[in-house]
N, C-alpha and C. Protein backbone atom coordinates (compact mmCIF):
# COMPACT_ATOMS: atom_id res chain seq x y z
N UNK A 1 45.42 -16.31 -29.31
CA UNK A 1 44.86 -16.80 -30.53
C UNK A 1 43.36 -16.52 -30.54
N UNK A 2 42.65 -16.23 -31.89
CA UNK A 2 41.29 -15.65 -31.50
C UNK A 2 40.24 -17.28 -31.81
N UNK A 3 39.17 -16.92 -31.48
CA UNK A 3 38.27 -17.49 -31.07
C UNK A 3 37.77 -18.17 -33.07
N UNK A 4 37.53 -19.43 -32.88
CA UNK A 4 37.27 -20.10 -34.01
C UNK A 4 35.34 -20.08 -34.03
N UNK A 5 34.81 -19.68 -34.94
CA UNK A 5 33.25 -19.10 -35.08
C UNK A 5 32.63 -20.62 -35.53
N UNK A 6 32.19 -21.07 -34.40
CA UNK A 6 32.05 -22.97 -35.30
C UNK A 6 30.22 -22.62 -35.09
N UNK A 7 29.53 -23.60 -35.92
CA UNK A 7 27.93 -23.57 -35.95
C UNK A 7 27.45 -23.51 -34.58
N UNK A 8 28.31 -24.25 -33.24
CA UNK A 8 28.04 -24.23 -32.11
C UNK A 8 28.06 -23.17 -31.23
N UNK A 9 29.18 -22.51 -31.16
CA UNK A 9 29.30 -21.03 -30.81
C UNK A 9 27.53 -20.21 -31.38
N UNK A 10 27.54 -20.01 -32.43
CA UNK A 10 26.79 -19.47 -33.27
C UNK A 10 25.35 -19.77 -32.57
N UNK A 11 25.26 -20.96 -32.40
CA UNK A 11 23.84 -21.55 -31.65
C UNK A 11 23.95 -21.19 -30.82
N UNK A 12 24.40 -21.12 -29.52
CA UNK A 12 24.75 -20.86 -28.27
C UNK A 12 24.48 -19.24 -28.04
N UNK A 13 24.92 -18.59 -29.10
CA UNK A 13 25.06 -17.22 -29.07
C UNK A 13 23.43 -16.66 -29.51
N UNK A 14 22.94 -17.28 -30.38
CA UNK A 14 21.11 -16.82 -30.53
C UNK A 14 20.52 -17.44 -29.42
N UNK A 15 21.02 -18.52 -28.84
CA UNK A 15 20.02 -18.81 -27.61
C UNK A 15 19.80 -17.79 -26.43
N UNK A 16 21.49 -17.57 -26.43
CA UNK A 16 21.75 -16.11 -25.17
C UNK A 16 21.04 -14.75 -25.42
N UNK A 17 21.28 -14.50 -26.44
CA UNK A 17 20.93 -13.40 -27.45
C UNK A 17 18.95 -13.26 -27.33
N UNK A 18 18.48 -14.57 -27.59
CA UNK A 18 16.91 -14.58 -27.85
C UNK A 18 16.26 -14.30 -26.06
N UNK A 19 17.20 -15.07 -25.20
CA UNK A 19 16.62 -15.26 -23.92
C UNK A 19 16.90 -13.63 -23.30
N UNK A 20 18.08 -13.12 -23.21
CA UNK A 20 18.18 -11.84 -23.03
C UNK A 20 17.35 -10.62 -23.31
N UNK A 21 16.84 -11.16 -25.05
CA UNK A 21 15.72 -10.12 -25.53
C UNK A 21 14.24 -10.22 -24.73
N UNK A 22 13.95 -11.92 -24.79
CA UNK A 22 12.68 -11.67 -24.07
C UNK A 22 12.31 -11.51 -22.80
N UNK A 23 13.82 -11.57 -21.81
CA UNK A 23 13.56 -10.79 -20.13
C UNK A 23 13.62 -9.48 -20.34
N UNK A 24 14.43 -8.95 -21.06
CA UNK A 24 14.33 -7.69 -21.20
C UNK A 24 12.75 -7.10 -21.76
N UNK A 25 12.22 -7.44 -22.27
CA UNK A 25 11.35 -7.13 -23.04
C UNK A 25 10.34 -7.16 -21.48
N UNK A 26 9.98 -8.19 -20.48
CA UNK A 26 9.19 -8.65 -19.74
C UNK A 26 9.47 -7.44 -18.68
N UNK A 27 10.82 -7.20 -18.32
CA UNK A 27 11.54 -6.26 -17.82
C UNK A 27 10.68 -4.65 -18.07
N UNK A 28 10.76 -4.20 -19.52
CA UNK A 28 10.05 -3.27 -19.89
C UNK A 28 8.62 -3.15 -19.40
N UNK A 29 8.01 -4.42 -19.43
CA UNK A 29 6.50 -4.30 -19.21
C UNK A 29 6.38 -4.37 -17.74
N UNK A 30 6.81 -4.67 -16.95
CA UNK A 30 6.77 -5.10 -15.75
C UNK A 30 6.76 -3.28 -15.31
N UNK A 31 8.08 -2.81 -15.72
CA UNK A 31 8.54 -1.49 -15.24
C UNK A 31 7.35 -0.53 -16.04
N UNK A 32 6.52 -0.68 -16.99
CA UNK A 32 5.80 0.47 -17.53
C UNK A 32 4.43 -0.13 -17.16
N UNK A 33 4.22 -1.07 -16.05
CA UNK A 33 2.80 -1.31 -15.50
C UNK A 33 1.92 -2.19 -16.65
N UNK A 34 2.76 -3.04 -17.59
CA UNK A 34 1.50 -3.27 -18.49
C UNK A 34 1.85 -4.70 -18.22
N UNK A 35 2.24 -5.34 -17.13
CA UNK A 35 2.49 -6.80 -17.34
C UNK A 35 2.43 -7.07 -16.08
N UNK A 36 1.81 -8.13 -14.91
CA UNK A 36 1.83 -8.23 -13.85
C UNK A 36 3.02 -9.48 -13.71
N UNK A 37 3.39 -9.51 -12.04
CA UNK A 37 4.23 -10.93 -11.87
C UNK A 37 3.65 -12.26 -12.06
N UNK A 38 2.16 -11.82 -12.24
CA UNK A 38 1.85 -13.65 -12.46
C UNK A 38 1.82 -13.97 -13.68
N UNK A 39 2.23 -12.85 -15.18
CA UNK A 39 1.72 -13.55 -15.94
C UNK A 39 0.50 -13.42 -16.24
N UNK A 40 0.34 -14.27 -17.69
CA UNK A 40 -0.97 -14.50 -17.94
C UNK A 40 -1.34 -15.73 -17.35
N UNK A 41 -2.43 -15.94 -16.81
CA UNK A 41 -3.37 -16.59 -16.29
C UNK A 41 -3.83 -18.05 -17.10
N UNK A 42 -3.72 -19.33 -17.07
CA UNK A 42 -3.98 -20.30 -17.72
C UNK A 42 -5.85 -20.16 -17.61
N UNK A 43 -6.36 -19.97 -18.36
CA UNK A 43 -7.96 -20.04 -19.29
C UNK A 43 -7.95 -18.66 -19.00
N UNK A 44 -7.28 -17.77 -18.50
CA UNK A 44 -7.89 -16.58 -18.44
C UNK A 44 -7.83 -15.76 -19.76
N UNK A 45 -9.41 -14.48 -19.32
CA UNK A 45 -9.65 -14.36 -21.03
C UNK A 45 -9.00 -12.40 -20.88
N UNK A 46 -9.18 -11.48 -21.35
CA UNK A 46 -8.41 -10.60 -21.22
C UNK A 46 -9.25 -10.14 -20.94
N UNK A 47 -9.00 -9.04 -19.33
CA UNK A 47 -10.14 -8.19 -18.50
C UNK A 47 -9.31 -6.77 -18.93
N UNK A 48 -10.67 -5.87 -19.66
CA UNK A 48 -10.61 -4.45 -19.58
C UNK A 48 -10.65 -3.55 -18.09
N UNK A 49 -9.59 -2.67 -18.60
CA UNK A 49 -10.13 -1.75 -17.32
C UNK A 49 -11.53 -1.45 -17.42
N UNK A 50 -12.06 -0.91 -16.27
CA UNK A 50 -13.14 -0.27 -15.78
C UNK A 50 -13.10 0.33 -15.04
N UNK A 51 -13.50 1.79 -14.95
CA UNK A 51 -13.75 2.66 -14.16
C UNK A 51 -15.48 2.75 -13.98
N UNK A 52 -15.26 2.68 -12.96
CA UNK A 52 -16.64 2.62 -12.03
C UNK A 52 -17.10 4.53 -12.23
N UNK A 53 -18.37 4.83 -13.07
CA UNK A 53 -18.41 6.59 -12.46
C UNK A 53 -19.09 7.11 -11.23
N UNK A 54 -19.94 5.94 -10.91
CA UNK A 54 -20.68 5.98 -9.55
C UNK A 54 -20.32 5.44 -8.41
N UNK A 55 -19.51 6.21 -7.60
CA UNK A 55 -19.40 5.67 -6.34
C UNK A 55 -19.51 5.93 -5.03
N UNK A 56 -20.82 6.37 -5.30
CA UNK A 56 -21.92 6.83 -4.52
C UNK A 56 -22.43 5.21 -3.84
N UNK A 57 -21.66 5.05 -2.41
CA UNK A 57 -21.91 3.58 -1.92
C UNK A 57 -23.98 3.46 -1.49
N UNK A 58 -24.78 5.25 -1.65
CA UNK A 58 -26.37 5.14 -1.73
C UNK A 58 -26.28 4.77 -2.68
N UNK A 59 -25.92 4.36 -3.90
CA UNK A 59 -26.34 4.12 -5.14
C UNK A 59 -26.42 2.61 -5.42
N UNK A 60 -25.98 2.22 -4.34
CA UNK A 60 -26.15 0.27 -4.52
C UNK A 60 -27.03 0.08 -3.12
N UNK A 61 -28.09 -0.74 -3.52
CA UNK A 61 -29.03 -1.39 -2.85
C UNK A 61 -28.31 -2.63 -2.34
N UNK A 62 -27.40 -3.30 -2.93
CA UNK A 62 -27.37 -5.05 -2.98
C UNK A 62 -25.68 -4.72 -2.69
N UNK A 63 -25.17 -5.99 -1.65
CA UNK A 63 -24.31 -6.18 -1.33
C UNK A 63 -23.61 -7.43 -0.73
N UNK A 64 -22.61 -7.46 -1.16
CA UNK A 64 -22.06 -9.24 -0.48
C UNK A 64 -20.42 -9.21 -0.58
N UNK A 65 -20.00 -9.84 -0.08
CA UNK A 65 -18.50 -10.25 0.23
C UNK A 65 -17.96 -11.48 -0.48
N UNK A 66 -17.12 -11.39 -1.57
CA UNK A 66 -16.44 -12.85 -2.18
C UNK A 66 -15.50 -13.38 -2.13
N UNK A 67 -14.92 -14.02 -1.64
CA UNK A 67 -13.77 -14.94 -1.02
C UNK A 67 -13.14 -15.13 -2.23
N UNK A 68 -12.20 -14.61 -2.72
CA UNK A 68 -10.91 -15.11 -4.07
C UNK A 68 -9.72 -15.03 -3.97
N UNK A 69 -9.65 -16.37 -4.65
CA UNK A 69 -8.84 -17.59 -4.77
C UNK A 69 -7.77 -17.20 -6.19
N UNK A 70 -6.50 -17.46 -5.49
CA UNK A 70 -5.53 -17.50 -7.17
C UNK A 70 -4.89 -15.86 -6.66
N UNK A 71 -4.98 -14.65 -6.28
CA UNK A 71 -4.18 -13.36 -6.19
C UNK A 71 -3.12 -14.02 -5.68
N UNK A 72 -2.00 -13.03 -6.07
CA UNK A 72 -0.50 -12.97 -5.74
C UNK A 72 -0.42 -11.74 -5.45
N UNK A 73 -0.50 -10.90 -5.95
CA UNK A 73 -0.16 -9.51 -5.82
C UNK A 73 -1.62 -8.44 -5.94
N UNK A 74 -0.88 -7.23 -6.62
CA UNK A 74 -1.91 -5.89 -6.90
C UNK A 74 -2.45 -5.89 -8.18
N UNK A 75 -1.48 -6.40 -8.96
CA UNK A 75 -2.15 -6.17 -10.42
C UNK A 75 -3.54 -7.51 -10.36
N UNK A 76 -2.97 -8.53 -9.49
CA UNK A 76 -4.29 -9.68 -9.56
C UNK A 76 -5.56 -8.59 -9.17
N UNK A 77 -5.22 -8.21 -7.45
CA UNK A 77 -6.61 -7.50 -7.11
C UNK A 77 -7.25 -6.59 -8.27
N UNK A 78 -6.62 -5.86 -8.86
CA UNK A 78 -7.01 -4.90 -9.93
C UNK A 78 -7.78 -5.68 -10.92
N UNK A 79 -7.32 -6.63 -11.67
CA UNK A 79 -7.90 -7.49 -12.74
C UNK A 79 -9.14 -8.18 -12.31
N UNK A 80 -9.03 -8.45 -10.68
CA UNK A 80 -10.28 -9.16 -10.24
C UNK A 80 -11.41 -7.81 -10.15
N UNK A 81 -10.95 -6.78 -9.83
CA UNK A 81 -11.90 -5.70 -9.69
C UNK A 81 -12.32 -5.24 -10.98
N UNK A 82 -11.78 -5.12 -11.89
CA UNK A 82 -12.24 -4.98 -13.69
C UNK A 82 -12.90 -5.82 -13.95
N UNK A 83 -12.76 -7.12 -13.61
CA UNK A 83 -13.72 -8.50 -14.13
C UNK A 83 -15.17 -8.40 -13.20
N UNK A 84 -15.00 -7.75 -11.93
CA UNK A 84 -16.70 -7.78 -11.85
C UNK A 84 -17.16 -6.63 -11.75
N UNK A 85 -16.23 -5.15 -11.85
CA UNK A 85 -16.80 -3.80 -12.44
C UNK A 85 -17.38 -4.27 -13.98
N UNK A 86 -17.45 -5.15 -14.80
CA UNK A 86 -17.87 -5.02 -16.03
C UNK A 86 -19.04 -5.78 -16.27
N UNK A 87 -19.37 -6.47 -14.75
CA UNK A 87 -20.63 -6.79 -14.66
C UNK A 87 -21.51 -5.55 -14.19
N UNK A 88 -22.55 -5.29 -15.19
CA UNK A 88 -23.04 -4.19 -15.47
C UNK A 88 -24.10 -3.70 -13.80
N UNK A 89 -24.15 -2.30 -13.53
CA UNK A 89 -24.46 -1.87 -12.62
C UNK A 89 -23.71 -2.57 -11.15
N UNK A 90 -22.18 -2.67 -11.27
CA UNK A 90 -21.66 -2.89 -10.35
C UNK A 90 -20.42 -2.29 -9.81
N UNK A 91 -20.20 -1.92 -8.37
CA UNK A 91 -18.92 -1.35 -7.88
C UNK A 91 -18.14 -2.46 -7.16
N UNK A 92 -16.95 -2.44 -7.76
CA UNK A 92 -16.22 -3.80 -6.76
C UNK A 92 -15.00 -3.32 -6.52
N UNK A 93 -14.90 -3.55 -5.17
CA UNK A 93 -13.33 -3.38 -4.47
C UNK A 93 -12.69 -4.53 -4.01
N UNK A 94 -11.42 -4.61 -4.18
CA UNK A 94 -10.73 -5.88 -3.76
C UNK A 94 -10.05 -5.54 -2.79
N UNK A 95 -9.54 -6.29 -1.79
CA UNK A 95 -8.60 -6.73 -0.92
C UNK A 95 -7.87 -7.66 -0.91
N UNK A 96 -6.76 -7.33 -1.58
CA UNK A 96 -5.70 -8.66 -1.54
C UNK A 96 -5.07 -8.67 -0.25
N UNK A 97 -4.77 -8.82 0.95
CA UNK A 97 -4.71 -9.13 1.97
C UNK A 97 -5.44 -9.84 2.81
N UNK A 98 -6.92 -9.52 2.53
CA UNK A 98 -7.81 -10.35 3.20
C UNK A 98 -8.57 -11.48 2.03
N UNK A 99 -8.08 -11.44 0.33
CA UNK A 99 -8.64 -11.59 -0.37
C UNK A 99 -9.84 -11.94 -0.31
N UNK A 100 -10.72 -10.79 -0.70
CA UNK A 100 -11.92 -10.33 -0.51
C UNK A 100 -12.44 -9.44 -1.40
N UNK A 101 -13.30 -9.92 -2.41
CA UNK A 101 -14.00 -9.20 -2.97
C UNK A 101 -15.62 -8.25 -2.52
N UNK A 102 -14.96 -7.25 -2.37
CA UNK A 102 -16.64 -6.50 -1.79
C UNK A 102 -16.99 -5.79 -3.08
N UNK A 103 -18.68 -6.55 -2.94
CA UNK A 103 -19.55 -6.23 -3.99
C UNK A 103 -20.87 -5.05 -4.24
N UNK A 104 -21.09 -4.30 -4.77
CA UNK A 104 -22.02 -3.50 -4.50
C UNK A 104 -22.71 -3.96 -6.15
N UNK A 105 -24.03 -3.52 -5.28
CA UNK A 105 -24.84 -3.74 -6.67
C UNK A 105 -26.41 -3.07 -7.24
N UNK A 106 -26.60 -2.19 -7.82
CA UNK A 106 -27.80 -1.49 -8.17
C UNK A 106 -28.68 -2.80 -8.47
N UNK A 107 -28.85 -3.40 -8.67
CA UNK A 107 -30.00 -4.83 -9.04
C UNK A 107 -29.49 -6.36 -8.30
N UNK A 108 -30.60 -6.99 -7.78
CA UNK A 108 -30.57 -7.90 -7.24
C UNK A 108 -29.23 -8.57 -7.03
N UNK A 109 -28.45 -9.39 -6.15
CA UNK A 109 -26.84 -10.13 -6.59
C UNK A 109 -27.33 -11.41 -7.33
N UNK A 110 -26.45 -11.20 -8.35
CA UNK A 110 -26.52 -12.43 -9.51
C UNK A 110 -25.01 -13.07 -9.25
N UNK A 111 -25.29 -13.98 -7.92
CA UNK A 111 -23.65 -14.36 -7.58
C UNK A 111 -22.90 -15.37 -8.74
N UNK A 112 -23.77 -16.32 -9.77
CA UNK A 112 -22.98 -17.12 -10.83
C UNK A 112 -22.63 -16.18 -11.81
N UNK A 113 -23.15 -14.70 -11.75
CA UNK A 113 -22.73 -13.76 -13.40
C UNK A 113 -21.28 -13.14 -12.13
N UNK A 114 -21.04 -13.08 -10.58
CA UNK A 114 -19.83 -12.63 -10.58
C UNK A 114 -18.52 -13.71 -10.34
N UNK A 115 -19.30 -14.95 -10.17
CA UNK A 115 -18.30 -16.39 -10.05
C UNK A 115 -17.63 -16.20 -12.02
N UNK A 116 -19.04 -15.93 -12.63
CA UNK A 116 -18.37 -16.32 -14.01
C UNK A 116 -17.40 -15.36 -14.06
N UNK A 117 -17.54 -14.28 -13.99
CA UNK A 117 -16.35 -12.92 -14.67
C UNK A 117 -14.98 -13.18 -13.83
N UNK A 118 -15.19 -13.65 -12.29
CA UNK A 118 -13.88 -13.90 -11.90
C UNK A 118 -12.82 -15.09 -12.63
N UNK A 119 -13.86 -16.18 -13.07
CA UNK A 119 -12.97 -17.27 -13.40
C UNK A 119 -12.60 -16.72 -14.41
N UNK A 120 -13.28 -16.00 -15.37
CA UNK A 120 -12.82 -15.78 -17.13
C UNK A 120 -11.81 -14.75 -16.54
N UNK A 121 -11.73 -14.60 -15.51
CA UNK A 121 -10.12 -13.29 -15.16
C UNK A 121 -8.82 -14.58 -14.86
N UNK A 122 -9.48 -15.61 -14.31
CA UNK A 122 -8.40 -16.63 -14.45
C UNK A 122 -8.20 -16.83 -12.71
N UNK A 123 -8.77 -16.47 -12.13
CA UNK A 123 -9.22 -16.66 -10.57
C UNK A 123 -10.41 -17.46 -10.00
N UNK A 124 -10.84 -17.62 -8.68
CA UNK A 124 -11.88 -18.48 -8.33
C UNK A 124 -12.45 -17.81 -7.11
N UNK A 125 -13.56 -18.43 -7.17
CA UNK A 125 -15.04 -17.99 -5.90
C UNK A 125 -14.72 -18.86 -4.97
N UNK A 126 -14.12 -18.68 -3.86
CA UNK A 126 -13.64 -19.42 -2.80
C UNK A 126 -15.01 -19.96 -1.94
N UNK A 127 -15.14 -21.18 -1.63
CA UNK A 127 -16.61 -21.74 -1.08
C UNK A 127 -15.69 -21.56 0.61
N UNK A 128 -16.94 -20.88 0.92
CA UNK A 128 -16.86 -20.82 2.49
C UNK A 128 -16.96 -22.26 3.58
């Protein structure tokens, strides 16, 4: 005997239907690099890439090491390295293993302008 189509079925079936679309969808981004596993970041504000053109390590006078707080993965290190490459005249490499931000810098270190860009990435300046 076939299946009776009641309002409940019907509900049941857009819930499956809606939840399916939006893993799949997360699925897509995940697989084409435009979505990391953590998510978006609670206060975090949206970090542009940056490509650094100088990385000429003579070309920075100023240097320091930053302890950060909050990575899970690669796409974090990356986002943390865009958030203080866009602090101007700066080269930054991350280490998510040792989470460690190494800083280079053509002008004096202005360590609250690289505390600020990390938090607005939705991460933290780990106090030693």
């Amino acid at each position: 005997m076939g299946e009776v189509l009641t309002p409940g079925n019907v509900i049941v079936a857009a819930i499956v239907l809606a939840a399916l679309f939006a893993g799949g969808r997360r699925a897509l981004r995940g697989i084409a690099g435009t979505s990391s596993c953590c998510g978006d970041r609670e206060g975090a504000s949206r970090v542009r890439r940056v490509t650094v053109a100088d990385t000429d390590e003579a070309s920075y006078a100023y240097r320091m090491d930053l302890p950060i707080g909050g990575m899970t993965c690669e796409s974090c290190a990356k986002r943390v390295a865009d958030a203080l490459n866009g602090v101007a005249g700066t080269w930054a490499t991350v280490d998510l293993a040792k989470g460690m931000a190494h800083v280079r810098s053509k002008d004096p270190i202005d360590e609250g302008a690289y505390e600020a860009a990390v938090k607005a990435a939705g991460y933290h300046v780990q106090k030693l």
